[in-house]
N, C-alpha and C. Protein backbone atom coordinates (compact mmCIF):
# COMPACT_ATOMS: atom_id res chain seq x y z
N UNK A 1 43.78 27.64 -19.96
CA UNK A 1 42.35 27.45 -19.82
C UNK A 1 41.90 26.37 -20.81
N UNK A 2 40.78 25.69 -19.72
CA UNK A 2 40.46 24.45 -20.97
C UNK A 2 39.13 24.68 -21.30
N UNK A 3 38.31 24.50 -21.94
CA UNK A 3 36.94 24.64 -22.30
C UNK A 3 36.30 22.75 -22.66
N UNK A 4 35.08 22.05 -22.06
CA UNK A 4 34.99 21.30 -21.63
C UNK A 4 33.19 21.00 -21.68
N UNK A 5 32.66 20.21 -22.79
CA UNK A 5 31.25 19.80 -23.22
C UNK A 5 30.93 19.01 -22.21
N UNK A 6 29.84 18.58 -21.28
CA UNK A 6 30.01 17.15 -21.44
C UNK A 6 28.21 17.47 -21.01
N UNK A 7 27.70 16.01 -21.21
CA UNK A 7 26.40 15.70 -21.50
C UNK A 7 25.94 14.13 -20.22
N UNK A 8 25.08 14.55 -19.63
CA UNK A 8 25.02 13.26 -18.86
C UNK A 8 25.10 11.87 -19.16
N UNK A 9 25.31 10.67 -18.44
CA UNK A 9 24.81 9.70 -19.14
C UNK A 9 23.69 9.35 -19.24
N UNK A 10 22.80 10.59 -18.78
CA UNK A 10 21.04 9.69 -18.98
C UNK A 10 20.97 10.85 -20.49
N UNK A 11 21.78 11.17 -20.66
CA UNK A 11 21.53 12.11 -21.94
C UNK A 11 20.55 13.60 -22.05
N UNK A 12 20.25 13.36 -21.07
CA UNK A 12 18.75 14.63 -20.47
C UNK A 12 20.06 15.54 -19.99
N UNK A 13 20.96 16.19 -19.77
CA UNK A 13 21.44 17.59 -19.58
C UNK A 13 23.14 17.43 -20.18
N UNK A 14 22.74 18.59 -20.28
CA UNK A 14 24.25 18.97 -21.03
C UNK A 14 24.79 20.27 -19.85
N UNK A 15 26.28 20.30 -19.95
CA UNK A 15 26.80 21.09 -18.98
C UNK A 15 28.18 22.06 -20.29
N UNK A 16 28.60 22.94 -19.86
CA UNK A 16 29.92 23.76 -20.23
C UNK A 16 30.51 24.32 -19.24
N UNK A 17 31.92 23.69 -19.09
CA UNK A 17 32.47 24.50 -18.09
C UNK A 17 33.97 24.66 -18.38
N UNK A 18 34.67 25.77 -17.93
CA UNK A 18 35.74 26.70 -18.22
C UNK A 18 36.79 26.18 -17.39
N UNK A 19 37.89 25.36 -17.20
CA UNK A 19 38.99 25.13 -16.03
C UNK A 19 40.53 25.64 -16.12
N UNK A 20 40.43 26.67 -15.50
CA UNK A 20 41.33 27.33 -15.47
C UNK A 20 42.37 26.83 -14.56
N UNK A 21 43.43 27.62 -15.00
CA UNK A 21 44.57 27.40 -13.60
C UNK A 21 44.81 28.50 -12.70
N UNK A 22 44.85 28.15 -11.51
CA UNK A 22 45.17 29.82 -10.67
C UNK A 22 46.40 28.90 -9.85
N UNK A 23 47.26 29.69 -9.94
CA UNK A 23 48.39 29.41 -9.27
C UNK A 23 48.39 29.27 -7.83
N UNK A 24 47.31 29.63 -7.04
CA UNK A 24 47.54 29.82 -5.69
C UNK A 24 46.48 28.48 -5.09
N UNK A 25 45.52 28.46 -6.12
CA UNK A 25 44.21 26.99 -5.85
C UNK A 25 44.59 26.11 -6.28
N UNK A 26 45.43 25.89 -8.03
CA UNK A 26 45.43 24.90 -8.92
C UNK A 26 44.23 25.13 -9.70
N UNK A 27 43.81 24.01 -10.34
CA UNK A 27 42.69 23.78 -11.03
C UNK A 27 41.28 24.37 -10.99
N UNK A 28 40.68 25.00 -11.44
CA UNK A 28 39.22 25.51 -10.70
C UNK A 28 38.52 25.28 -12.32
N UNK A 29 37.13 24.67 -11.71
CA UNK A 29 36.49 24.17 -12.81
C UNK A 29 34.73 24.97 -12.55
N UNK A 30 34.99 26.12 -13.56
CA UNK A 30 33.78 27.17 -13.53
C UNK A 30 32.83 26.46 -14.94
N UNK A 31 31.55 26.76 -13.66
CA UNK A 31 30.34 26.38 -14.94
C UNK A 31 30.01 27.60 -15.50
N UNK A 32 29.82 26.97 -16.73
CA UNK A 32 29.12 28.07 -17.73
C UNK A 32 28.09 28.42 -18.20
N UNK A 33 27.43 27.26 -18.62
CA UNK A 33 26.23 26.78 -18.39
C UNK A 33 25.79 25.60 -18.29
N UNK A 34 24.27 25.24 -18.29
CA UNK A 34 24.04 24.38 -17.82
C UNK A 34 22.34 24.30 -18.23
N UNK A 35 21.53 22.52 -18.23
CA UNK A 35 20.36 22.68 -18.90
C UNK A 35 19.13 23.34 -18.34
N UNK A 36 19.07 23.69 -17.00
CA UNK A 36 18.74 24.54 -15.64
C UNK A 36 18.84 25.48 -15.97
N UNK A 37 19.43 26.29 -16.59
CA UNK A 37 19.58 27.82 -15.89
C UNK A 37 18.06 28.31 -16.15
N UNK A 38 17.04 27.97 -16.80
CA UNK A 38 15.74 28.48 -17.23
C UNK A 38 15.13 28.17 -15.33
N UNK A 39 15.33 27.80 -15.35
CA UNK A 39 14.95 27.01 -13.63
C UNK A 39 14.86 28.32 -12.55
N UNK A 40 14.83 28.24 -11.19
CA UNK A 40 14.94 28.84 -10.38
C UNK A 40 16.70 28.93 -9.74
N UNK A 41 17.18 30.50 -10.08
CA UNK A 41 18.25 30.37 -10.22
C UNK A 41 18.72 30.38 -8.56
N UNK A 42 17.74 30.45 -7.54
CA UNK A 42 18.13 30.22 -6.64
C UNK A 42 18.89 28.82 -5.62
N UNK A 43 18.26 28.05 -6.67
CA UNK A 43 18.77 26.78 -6.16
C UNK A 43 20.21 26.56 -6.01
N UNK A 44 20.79 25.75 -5.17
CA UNK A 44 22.33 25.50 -5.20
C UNK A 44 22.98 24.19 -5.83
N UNK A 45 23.42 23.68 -6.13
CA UNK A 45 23.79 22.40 -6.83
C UNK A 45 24.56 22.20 -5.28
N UNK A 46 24.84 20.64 -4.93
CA UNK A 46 25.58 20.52 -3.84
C UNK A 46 27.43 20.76 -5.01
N UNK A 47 28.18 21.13 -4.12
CA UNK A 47 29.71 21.62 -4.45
C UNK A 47 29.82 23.08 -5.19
N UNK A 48 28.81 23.49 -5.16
CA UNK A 48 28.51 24.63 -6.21
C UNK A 48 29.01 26.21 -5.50
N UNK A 49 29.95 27.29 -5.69
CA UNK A 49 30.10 28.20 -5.43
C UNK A 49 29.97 29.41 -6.00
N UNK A 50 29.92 30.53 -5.36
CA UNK A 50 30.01 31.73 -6.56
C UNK A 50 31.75 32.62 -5.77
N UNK A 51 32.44 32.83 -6.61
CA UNK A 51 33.39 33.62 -6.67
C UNK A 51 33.42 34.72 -6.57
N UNK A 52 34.55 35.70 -6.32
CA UNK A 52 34.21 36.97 -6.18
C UNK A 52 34.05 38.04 -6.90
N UNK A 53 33.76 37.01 -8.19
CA UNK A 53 33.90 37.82 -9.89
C UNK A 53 32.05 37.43 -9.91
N UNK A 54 31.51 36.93 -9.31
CA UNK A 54 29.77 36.32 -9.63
C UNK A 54 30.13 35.09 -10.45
N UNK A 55 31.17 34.51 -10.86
CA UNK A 55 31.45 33.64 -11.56
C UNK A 55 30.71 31.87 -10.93
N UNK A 56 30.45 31.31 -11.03
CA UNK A 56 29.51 29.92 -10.87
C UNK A 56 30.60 28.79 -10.80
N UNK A 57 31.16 28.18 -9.49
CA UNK A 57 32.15 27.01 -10.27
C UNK A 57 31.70 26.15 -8.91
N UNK A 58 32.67 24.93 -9.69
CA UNK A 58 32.89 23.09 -8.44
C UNK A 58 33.34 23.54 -7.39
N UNK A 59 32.85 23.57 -6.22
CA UNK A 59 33.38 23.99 -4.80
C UNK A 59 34.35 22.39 -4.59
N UNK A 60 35.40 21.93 -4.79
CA UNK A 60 35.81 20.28 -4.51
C UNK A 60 36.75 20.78 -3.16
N UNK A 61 36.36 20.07 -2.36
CA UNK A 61 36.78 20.29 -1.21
C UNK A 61 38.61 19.42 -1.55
N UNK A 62 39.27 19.10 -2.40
CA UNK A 62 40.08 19.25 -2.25
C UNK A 62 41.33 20.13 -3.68
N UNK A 63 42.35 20.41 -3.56
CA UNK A 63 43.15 20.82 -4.49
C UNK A 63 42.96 19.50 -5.57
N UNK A 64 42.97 20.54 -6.98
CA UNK A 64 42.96 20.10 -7.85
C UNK A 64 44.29 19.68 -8.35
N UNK A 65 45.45 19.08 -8.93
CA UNK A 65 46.82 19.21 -9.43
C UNK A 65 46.62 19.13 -10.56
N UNK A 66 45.83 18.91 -11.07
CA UNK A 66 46.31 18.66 -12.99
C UNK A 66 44.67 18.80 -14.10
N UNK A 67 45.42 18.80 -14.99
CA UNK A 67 44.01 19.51 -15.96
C UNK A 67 43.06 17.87 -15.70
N UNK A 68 43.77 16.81 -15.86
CA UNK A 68 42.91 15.54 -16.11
C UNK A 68 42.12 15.73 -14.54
N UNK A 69 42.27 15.69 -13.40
CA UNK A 69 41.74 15.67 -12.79
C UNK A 69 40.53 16.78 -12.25
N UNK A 70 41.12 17.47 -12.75
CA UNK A 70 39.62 18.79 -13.13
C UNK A 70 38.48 18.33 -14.13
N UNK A 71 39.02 17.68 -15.04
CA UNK A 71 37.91 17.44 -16.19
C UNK A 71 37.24 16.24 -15.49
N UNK A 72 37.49 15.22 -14.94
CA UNK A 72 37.27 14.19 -13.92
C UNK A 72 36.23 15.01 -12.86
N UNK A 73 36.49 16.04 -12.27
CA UNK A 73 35.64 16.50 -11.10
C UNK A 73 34.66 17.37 -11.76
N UNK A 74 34.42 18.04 -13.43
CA UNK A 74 33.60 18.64 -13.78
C UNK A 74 32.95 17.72 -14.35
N UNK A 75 32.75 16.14 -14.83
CA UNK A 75 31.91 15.40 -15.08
C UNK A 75 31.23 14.63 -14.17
N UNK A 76 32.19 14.63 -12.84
CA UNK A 76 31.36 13.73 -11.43
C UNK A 76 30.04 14.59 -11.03
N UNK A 77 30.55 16.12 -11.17
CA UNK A 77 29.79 16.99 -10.68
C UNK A 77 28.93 17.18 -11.38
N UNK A 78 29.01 16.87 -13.09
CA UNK A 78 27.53 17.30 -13.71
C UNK A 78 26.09 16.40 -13.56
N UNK A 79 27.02 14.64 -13.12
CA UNK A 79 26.21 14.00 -12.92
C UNK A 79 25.38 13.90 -11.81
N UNK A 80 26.08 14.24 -10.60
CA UNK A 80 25.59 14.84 -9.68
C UNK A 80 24.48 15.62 -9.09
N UNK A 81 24.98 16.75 -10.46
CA UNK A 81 24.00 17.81 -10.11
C UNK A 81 22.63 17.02 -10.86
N UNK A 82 23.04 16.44 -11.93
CA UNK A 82 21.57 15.91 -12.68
C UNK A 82 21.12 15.35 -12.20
N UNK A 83 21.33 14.67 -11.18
CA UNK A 83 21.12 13.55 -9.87
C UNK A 83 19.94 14.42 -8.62
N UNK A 84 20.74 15.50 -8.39
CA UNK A 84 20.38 16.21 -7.61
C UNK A 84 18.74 16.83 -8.24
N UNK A 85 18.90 17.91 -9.18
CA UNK A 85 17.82 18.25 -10.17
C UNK A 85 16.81 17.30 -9.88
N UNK A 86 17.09 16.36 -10.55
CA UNK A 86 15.67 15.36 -11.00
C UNK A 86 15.45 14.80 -9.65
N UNK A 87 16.11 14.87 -8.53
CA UNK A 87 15.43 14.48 -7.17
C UNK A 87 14.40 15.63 -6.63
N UNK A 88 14.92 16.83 -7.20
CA UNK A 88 14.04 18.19 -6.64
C UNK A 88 12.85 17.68 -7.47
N UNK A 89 13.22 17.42 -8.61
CA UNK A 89 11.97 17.78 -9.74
C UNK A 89 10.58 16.91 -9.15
N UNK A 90 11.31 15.53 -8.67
CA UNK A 90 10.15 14.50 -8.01
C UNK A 90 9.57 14.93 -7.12
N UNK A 91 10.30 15.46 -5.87
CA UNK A 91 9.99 16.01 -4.65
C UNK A 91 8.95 16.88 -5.28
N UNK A 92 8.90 17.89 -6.03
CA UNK A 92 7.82 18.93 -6.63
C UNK A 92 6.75 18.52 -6.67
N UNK A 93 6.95 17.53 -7.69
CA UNK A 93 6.12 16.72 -8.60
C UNK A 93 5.18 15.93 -7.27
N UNK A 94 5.35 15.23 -6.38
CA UNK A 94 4.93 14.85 -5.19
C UNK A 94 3.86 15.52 -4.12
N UNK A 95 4.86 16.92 -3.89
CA UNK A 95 4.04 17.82 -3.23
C UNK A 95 3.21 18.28 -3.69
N UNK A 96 3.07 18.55 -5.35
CA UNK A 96 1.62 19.23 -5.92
C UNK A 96 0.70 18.30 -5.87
N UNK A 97 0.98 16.79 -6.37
CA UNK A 97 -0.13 15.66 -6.26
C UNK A 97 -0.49 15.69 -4.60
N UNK A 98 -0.04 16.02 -3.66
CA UNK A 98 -0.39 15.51 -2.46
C UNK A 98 -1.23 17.12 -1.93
N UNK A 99 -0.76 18.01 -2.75
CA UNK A 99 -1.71 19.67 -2.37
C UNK A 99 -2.99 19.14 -3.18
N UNK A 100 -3.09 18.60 -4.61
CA UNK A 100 -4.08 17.88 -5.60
C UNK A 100 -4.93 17.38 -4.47
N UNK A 101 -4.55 16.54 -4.45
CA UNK A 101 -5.20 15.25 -3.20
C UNK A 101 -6.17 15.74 -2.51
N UNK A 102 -5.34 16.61 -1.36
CA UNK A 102 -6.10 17.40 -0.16
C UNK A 102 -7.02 18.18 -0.92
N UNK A 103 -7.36 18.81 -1.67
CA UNK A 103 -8.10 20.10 -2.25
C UNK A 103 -9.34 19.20 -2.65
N UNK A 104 -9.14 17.97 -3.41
CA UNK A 104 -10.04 17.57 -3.65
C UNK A 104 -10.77 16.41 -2.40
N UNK A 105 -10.29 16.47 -1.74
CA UNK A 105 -10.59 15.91 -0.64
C UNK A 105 -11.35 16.41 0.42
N UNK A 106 -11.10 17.61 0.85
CA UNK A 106 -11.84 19.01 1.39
C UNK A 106 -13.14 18.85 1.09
N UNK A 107 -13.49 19.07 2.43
CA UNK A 107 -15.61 19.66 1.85
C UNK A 107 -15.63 20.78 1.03
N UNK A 108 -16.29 20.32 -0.02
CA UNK A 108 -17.02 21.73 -0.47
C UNK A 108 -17.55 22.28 0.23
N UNK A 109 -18.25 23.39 0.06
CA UNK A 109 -18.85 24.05 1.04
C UNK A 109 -20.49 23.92 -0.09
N UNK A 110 -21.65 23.28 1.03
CA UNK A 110 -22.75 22.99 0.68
C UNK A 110 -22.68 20.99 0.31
N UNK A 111 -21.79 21.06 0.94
CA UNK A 111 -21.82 19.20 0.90
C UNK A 111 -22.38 18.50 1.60
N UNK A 112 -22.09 19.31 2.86
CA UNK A 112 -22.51 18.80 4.11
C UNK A 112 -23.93 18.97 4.61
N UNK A 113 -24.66 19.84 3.86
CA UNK A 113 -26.11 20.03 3.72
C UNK A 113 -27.18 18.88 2.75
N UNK A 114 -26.36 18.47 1.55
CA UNK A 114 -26.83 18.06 1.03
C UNK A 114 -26.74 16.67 1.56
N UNK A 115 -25.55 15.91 2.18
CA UNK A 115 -25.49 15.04 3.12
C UNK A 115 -26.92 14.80 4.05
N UNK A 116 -27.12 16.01 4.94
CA UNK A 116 -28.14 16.65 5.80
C UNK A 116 -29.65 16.28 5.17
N UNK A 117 -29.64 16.84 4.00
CA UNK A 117 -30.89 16.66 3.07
C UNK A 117 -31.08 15.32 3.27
N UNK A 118 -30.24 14.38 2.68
CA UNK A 118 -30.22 12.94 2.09
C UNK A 118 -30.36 12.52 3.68
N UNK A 119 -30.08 13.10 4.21
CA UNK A 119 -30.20 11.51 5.57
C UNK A 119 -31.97 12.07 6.48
């Protein structure tokens, strides 16, 4: 088992993850944590699985052979996911300004009288 820091290159998240060997998969690279977990834990990271222990790891659609190439697929994937994250975060960020928008955009109610008045 290897134990494994790594930190994005935009420097905004840090990841820990555990890569074990299983003789029958090879390589499996379980997250441990991550700068998210305060987040909605429902979300999925794309490659992201849960095991049959509840354990959190890299779904890599192919066999892993060697420790270097695990540590290789647990840093593609952290960037990834930080990739992923901060695309949700905009998308959010978007939809509330555009719920903003409409709300204030909406008749009040008694607008349209006073409209009425004035003309």
């Amino acid at each position: 088992m290897a134990v494994m820091d790594y930190w994005t290159q935009d420097g905004l998240a840090g990841y820990g993850f555990s890569i074990e060997f299983q003789p029958d998969i090879g390589w499996r690279v379980y997250i441990m944590f991550d700068s998210f977990q305060g987040y909605d834990d429902s979300r999925r990271f794309p490659y992201q699985s849960i095991d049959g222990d509840g354990r959190r790891y890299v779904n890599w659609p192919s066999k892993l052979d060697s420790l270097g190439d695990a540590r290789t697929v647990a840093a593609l994937w952290a960037e990834l996911a930080q990739r992923y994250h901060r695309t949700l975060e905009r998308h959010e960020l978007y939809l509330e300004l555009i719920q903003r928008y409409q709300r204030i955009k909406e008749p009040r109610k008694g607008d349209n009288e006073a409209t009425k008045d004035a003309a």
